[in-house]
Protein backbone atom coordinates (compact mmCIF):
# COMPACT_ATOMS: atom_id res chain seq x y z
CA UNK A 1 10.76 4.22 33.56
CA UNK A 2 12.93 6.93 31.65
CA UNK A 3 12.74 6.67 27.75
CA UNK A 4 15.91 5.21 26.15
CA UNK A 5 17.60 6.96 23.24
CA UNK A 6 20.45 6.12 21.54
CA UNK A 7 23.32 7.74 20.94
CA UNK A 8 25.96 6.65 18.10
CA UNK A 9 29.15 5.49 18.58
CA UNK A 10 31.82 8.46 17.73
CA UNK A 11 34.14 7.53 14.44
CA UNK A 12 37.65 6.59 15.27
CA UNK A 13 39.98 7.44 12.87
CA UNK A 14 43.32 8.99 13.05
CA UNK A 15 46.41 7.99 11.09
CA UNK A 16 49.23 9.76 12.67
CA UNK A 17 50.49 8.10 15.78
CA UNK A 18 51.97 10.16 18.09
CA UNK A 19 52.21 9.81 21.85
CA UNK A 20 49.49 10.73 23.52
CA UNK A 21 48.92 13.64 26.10
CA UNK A 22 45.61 13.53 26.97
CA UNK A 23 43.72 16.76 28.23
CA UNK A 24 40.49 16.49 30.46
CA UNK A 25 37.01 15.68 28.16
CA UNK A 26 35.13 18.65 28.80
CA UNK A 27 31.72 17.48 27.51
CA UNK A 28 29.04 18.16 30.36
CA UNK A 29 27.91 15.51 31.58
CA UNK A 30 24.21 13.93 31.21
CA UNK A 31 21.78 14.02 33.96
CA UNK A 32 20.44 10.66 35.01
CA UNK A 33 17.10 9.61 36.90
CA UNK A 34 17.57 7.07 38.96
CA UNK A 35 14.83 4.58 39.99
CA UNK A 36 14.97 1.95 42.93
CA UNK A 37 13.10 -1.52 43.64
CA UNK A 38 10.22 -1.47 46.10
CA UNK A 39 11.80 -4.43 47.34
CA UNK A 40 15.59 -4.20 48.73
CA UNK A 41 17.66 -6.72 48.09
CA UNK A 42 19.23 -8.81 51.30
CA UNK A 43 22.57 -8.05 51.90
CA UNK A 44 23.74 -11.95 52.11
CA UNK A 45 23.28 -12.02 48.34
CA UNK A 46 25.91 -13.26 46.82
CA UNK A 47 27.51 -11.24 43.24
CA UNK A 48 25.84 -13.86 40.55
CA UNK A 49 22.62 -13.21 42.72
CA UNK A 50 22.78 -9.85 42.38
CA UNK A 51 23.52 -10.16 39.01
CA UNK A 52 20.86 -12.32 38.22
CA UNK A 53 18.48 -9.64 39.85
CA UNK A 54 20.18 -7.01 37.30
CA UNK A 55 19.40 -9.48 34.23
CA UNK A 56 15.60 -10.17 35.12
CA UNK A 57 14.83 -5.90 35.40
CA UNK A 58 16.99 -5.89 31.90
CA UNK A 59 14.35 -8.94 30.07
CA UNK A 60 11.34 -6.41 31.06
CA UNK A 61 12.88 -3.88 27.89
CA UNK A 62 12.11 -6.75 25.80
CA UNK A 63 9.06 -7.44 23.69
CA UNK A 64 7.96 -9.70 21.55
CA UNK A 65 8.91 -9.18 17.83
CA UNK A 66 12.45 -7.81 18.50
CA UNK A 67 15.57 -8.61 17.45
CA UNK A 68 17.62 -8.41 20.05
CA UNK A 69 21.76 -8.52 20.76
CA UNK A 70 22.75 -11.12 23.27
CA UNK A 71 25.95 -9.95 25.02
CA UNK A 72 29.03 -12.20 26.44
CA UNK A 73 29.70 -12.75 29.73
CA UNK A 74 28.68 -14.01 33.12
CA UNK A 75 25.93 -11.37 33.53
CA UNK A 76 24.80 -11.81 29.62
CA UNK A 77 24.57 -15.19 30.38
CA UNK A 78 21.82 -14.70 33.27
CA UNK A 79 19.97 -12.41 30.16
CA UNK A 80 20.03 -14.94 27.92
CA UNK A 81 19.00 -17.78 30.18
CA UNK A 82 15.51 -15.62 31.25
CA UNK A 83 14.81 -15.11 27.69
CA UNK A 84 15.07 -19.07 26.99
CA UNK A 85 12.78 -19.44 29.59
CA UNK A 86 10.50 -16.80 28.66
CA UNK A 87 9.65 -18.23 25.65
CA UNK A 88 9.68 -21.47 26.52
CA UNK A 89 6.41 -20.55 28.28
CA UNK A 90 5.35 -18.37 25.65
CA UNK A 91 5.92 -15.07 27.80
CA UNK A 92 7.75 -13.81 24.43
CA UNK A 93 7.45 -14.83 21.25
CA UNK A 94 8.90 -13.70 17.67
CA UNK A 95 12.26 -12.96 19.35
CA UNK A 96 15.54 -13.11 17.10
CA UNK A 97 19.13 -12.71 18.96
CA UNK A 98 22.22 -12.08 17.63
CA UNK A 99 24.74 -13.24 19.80
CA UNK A 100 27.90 -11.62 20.11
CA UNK A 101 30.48 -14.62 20.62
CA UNK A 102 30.63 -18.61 20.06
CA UNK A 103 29.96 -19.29 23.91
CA UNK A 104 26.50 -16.90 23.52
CA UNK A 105 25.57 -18.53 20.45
CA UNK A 106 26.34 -22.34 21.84
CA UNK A 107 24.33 -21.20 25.30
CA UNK A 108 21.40 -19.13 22.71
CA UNK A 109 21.31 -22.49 20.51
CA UNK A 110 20.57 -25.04 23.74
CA UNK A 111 17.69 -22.65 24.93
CA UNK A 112 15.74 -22.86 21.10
CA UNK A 113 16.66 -19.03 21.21
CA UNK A 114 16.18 -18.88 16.95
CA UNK A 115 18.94 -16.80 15.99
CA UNK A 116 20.69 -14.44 12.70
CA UNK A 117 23.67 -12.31 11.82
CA UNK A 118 23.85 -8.90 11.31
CA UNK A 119 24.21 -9.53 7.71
CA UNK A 120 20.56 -10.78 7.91
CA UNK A 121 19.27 -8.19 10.66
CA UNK A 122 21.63 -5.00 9.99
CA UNK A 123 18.69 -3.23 12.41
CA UNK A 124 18.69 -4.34 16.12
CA UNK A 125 16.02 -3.07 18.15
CA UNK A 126 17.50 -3.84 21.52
CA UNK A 127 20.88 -5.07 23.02
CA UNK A 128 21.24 -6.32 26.38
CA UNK A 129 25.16 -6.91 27.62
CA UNK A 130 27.22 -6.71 30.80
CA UNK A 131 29.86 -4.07 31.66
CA UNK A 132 33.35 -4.68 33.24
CA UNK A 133 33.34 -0.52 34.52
CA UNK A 134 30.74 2.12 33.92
CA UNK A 135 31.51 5.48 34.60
CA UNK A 136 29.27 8.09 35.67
CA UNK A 137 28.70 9.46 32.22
CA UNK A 138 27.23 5.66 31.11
CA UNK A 139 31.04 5.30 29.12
CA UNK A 140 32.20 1.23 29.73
CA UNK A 141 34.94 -0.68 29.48
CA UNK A 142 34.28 -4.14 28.15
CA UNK A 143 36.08 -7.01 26.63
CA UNK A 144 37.62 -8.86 29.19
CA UNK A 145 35.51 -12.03 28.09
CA UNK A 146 37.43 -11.96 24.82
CA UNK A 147 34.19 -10.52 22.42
CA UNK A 148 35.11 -7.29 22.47
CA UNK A 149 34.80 -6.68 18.79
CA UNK A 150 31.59 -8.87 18.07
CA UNK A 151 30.07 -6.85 20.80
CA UNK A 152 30.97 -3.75 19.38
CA UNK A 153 29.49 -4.35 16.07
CA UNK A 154 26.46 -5.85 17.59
CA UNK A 155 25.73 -3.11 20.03
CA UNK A 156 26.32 0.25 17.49
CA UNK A 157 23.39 -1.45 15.53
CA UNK A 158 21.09 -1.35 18.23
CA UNK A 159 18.22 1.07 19.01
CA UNK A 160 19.04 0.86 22.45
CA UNK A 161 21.66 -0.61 24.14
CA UNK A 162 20.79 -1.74 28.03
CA UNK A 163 23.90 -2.26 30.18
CA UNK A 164 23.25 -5.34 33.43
CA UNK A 165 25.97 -4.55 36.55
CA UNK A 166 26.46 -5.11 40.27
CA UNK A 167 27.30 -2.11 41.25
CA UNK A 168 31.24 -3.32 41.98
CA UNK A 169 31.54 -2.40 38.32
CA UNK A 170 30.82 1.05 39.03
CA UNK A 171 33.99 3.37 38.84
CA UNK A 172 34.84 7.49 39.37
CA UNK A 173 36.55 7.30 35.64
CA UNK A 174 37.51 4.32 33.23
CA UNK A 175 40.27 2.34 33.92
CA UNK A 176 39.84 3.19 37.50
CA UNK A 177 39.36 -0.35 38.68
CA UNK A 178 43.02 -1.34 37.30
CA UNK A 179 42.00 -4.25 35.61
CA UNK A 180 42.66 -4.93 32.04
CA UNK A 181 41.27 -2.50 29.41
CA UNK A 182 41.63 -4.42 26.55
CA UNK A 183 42.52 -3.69 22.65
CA UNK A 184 42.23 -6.42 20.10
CA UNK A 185 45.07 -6.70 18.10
CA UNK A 186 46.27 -9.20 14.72
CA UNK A 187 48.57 -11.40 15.44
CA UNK A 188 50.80 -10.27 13.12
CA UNK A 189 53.87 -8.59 14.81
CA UNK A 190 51.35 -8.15 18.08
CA UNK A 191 54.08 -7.08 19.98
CA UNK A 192 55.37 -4.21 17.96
CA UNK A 193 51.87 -3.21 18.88
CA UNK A 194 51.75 -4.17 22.51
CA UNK A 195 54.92 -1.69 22.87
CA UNK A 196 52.99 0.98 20.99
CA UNK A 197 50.13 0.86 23.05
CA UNK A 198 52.72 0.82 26.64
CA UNK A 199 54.52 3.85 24.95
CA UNK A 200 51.09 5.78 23.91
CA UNK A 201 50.19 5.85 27.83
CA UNK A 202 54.05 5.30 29.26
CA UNK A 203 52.84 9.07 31.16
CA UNK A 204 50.44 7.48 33.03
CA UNK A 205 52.48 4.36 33.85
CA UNK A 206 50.21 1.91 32.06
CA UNK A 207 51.42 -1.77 32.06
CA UNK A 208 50.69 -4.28 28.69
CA UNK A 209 50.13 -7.61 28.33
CA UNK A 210 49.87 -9.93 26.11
CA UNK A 211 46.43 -12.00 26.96
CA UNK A 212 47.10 -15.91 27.91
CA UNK A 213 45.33 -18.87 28.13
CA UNK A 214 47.31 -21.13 29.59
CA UNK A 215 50.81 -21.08 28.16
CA UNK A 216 49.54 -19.73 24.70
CA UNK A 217 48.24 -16.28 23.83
CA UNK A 218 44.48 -16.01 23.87
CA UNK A 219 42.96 -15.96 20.17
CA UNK A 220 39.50 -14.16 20.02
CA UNK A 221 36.17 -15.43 17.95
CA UNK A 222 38.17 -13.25 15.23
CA UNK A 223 41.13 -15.11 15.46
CA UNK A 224 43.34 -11.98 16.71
CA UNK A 225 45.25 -11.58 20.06
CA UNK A 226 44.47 -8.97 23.04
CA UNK A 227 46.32 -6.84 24.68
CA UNK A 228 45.40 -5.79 27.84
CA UNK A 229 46.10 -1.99 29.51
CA UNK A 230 46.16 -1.92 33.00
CA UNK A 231 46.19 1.96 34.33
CA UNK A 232 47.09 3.00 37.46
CA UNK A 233 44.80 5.98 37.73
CA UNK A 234 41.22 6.63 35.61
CA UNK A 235 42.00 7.77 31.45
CA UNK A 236 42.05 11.26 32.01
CA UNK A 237 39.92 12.11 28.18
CA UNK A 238 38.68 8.62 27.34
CA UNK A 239 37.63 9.83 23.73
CA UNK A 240 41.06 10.76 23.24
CA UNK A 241 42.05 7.51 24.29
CA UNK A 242 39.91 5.90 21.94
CA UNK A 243 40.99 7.55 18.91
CA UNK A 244 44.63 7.37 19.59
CA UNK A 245 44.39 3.31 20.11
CA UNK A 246 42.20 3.22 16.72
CA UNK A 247 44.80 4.87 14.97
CA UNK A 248 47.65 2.18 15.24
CA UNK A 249 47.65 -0.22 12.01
CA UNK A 250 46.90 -3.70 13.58
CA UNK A 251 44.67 -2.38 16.42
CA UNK A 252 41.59 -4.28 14.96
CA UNK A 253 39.52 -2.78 18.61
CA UNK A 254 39.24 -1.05 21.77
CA UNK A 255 37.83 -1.80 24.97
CA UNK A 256 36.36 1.59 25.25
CA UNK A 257 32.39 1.80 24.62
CA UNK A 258 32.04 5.54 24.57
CA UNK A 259 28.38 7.07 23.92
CA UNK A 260 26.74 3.95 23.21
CA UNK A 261 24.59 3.29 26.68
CA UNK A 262 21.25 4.20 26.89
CA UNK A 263 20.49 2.59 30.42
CA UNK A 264 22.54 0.88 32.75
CA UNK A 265 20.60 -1.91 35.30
CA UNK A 266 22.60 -1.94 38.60
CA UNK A 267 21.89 -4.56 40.97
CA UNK A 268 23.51 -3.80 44.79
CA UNK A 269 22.54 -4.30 48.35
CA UNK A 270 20.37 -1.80 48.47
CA UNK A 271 17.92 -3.08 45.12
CA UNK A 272 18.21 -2.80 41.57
CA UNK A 273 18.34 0.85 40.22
CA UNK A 274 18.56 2.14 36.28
CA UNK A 275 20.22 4.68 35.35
CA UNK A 276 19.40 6.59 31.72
CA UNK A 277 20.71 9.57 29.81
């Protein structure tokens, strides 16, 4: 299995707010080893079972001692479900999670997972979470459970940060899938951001939305609003992106999880592979 390192999440900071023209991210790009099951998986499986397959290689990174990030999500939720049961037959013991949203934390809480804050454990050694894209260079978009902020936080502390898929999150560039990207916002005035954000990417014909839940907009752990970006082709310079987003006053955060994946657990028809930088 390929070492994890971690790389640190790039400061975003601008205070001018222009409109953006994005030019192509010439970083190179990492190589990746790739490593398959012995056993493929059946191709009747349906996506939570793949999942679920994804979330059991993901529990093997995890020792006893660690204090671990619990992600948010339908895939998280298959993470943090194994772990309950792991040390409910003492397979792990010693383990501390910090869970990224109120639904982990409830979920965390009914399976005697003991738990913190990052005020208490500033030092995570390992965060497992799910992915809504991941690009070939390991970039993700995430947030479309609502905890895009928590998870944030939660995963830059981490020594490593393990990403759980089905490999219909995989995508040639982010925002490729044209589902929502999301950026938390305040609520304050959220739509004199939500037209800011439209107008940053009007070029490439991005559409904003105000995030629902029924007939009233959807208010994060944080008590802010999101605004989802739907693209209509990949962010050309997804760094770019990032900062430009980060720089609006009331943009609290982005969707955009640039440099922070160490490994990335894909579960398909053909078996569970990992990639790593």
């Amino acid at each position: 299995m390929a070492t994890l390192s971690l790389l640190s999440l790039p400061s975003l900071h601008r205070k001018t707010t222009p409109h953006l023209s994005l030019r192509p991210h010439t970083t190179p790009s990492p190589s990746f080893i790739t490593f398959s099951s012995p056993s493929p998986s059946p191709p009747t499986l349906s996506q939570d079972d793949l999942k679920k397959l994804a979330a059991d290689k993901a529990v093997d990174y995890v020792k006893s001692g660690m204090v671990l990030g619990l992600g948010t999500g339908s895939t998280a939720a298959f993470v943090v479900s194994k772990l309950g049961e792991l040390l409910a037959n003492n397979a792990l013991t010693d383990i501390v999670g910090i869970p990224t949203s109120q639904r982990t934390y409830e979920q965390a809480l009914s399976l005697n997972i003991p738990l913190s804050t990052l005020d208490a454990h500033p030092h995570l050694d390992l965060a497992i979470d799910g992915a809504d894209e991941v690009d070939p260079d390991l970039n993700l978009v995430k947030g479309r459970g609502g905890a895009l902020l928590r998870e944030k936080m939660v995963e830059a502390a981490s020594d490593k940060f393990v990403v759980v898929v089905d490999d219909s999150k995989l995508v040639s560039g982010l925002g490729g899938s044209g589902l929502a990207m999301p950026v938390e916002v305040v609520q304050f005035c959220w739509k004199y951001n939500l037209v800011r954000l439209q107008d940053m990417f009007k070029d490439q014909g991005v559409e904003a939305k105000l995030r629902l839940d029924g007939e009233k907009p959807y208010v994060t752990d944080n008590m802010n609003y999101i605004v989802d970006l739907y693209f209509k082709t990949p962010i050309t310079d997804a760094p770019a992106a990032g900062k430009e987003i980060s720089s609006l006053e009331g943009v609290v955060e982005h969707g955009l999880f640039l440099d922070m994946t160490t490994a990335v657990i894909i579960a398909g028809s053909d078996g569970v592979s990992v990639k790593s930088k």
